[in-house]
N, C-alpha and C. Protein backbone atom coordinates (compact mmCIF):
# COMPACT_ATOMS: atom_id res chain seq x y z
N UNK A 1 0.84 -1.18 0.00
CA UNK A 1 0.00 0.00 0.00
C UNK A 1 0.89 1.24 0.00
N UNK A 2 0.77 1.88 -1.35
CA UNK A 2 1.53 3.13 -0.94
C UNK A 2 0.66 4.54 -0.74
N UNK A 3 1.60 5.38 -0.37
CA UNK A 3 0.91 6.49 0.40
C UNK A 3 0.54 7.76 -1.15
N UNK A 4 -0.21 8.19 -1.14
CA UNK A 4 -0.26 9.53 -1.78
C UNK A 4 0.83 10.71 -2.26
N UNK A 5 1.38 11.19 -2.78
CA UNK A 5 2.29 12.21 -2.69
C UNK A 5 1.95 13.42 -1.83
N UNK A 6 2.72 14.13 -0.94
CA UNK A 6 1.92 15.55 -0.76
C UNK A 6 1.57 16.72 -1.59
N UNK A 7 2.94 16.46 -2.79
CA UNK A 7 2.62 17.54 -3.70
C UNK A 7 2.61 16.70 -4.90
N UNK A 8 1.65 16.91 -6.19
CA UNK A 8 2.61 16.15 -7.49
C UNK A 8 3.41 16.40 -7.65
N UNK A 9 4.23 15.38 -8.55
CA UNK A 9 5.55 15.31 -9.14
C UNK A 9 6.08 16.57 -9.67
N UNK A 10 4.89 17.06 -10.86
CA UNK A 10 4.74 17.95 -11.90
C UNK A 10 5.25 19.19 -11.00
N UNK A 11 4.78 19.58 -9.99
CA UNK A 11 4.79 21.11 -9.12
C UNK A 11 6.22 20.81 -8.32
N UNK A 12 6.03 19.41 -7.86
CA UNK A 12 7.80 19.59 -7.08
C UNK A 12 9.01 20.08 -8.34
N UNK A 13 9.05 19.50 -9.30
CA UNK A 13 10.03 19.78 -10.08
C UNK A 13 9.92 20.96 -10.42
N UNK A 14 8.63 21.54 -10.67
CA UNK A 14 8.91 22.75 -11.11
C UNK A 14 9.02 23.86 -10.30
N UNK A 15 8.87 23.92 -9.01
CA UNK A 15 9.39 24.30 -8.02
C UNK A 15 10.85 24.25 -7.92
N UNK A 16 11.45 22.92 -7.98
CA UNK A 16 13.06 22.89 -7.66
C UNK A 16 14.01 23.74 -9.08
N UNK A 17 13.25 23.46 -9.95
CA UNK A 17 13.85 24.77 -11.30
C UNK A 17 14.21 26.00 -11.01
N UNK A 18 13.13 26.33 -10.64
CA UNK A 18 12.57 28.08 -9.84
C UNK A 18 13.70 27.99 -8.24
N UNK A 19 13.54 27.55 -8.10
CA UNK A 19 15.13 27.79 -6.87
C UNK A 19 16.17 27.39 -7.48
N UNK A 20 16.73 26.80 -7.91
CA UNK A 20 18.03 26.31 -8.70
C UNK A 20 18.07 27.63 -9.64
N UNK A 21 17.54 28.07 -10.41
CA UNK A 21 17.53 28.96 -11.15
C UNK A 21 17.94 30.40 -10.84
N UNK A 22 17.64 30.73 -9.45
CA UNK A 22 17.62 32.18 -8.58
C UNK A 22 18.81 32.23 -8.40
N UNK A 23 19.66 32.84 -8.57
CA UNK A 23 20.96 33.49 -7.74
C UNK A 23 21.25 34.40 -6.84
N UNK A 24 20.47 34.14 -6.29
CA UNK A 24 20.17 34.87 -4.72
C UNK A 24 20.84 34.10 -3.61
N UNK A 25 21.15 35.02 -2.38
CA UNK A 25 20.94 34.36 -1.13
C UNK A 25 20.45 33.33 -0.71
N UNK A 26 20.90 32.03 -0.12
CA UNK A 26 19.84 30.76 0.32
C UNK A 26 18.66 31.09 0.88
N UNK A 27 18.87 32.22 2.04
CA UNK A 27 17.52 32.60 2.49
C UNK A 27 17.03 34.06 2.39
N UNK A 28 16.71 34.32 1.20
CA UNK A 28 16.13 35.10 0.44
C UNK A 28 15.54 34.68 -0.79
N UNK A 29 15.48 33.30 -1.01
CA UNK A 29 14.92 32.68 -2.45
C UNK A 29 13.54 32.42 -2.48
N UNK A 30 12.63 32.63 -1.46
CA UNK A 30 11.36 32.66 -1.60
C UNK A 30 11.05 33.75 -2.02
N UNK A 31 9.52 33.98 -2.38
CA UNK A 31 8.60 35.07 -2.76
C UNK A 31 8.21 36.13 -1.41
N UNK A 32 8.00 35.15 -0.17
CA UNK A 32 8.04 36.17 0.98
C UNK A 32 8.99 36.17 2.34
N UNK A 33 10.58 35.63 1.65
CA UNK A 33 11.46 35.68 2.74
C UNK A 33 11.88 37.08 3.33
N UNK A 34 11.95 38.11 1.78
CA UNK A 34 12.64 39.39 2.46
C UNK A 34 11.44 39.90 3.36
N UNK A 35 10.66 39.51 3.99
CA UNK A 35 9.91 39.92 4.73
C UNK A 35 10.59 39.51 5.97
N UNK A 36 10.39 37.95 5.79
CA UNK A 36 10.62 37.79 7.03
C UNK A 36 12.20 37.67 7.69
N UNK A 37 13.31 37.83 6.62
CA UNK A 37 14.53 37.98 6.91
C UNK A 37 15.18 39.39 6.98
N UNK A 38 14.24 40.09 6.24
CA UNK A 38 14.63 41.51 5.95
C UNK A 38 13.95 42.63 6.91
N UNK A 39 12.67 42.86 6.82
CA UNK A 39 11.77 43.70 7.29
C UNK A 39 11.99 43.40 8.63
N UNK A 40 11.44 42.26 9.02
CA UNK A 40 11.19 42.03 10.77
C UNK A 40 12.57 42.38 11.36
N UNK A 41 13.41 41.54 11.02
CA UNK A 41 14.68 42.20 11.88
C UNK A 41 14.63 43.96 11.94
N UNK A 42 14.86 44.37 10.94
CA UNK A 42 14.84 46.01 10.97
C UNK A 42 13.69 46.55 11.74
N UNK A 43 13.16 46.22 11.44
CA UNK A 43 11.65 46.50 12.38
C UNK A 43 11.82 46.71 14.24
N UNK A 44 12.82 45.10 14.20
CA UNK A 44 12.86 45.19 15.67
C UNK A 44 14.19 46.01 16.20
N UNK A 45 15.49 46.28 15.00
CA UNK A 45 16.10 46.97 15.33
C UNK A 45 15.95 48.60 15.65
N UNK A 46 14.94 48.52 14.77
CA UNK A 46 14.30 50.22 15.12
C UNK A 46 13.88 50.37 16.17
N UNK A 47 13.35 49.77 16.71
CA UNK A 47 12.16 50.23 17.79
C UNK A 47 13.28 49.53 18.98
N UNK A 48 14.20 48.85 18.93
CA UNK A 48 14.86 48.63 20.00
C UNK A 48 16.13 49.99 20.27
N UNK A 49 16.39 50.83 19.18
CA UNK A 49 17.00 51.99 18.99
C UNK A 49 16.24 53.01 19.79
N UNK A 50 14.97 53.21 18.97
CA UNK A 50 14.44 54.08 19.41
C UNK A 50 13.93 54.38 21.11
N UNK A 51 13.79 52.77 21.75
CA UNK A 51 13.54 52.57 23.17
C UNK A 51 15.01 52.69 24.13
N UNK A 52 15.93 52.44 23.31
CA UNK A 52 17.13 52.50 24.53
C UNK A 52 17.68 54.21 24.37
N UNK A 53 17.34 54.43 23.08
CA UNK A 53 17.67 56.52 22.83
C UNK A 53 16.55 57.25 23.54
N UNK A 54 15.59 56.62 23.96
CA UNK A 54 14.11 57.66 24.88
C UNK A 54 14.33 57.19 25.94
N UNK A 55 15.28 55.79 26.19
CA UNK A 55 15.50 55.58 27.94
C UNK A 55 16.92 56.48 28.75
N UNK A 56 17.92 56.53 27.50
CA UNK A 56 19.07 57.76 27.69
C UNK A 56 18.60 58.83 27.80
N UNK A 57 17.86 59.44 26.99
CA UNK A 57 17.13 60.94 27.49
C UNK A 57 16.51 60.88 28.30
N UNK A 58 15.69 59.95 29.10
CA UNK A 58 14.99 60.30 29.89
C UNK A 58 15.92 60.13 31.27
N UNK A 59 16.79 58.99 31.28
CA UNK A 59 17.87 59.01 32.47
C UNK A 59 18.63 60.61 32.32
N UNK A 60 18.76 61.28 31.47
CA UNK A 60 19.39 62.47 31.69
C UNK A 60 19.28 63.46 31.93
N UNK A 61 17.81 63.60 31.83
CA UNK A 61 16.91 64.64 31.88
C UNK A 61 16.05 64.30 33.07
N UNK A 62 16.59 63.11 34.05
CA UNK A 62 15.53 63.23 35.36
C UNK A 62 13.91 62.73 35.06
N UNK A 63 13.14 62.61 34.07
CA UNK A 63 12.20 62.55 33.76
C UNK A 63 11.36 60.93 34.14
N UNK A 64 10.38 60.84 34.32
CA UNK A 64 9.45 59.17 34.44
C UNK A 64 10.14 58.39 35.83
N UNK A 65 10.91 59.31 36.80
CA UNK A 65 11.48 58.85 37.85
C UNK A 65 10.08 57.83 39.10
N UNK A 66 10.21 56.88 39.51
CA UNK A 66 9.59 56.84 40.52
C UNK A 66 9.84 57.30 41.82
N UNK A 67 8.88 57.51 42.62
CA UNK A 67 8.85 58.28 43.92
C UNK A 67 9.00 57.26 45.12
């Protein structure tokens, strides 16, 4: 008894063309990697910039102190 394929034949191969073919980065060869290799990191580097530069001004300037 054999099992089903998950994908046809027809779409795996032509899938493995379409990456073999790209001369890109290993992980940048999808359609929505620069998202998630590109964008998100920057994303979190920003806002981790922007939170440790508003926690220096505010240590310097005395400000959001507790009592």
């Amino acid at each position: 008894m054999s099992e089903t394929p998950f994908r046809p034949r027809e779409k795996l191969i032509e899938k493995q063309k379409l990456y073999q073919s790209i001369h890109k980065h290993t992980h940048l060869k999808g359609p929505m990697d620069k998202i998630t290799s590109v964008a998100i990191p920057l994303a979190l580097a920003g806002s981790c910039l922007f939170m440790i530069g508003r926690g220096i001004y505010n240590m310097s300037n005395g400000i959001g102190k507790k009592e």
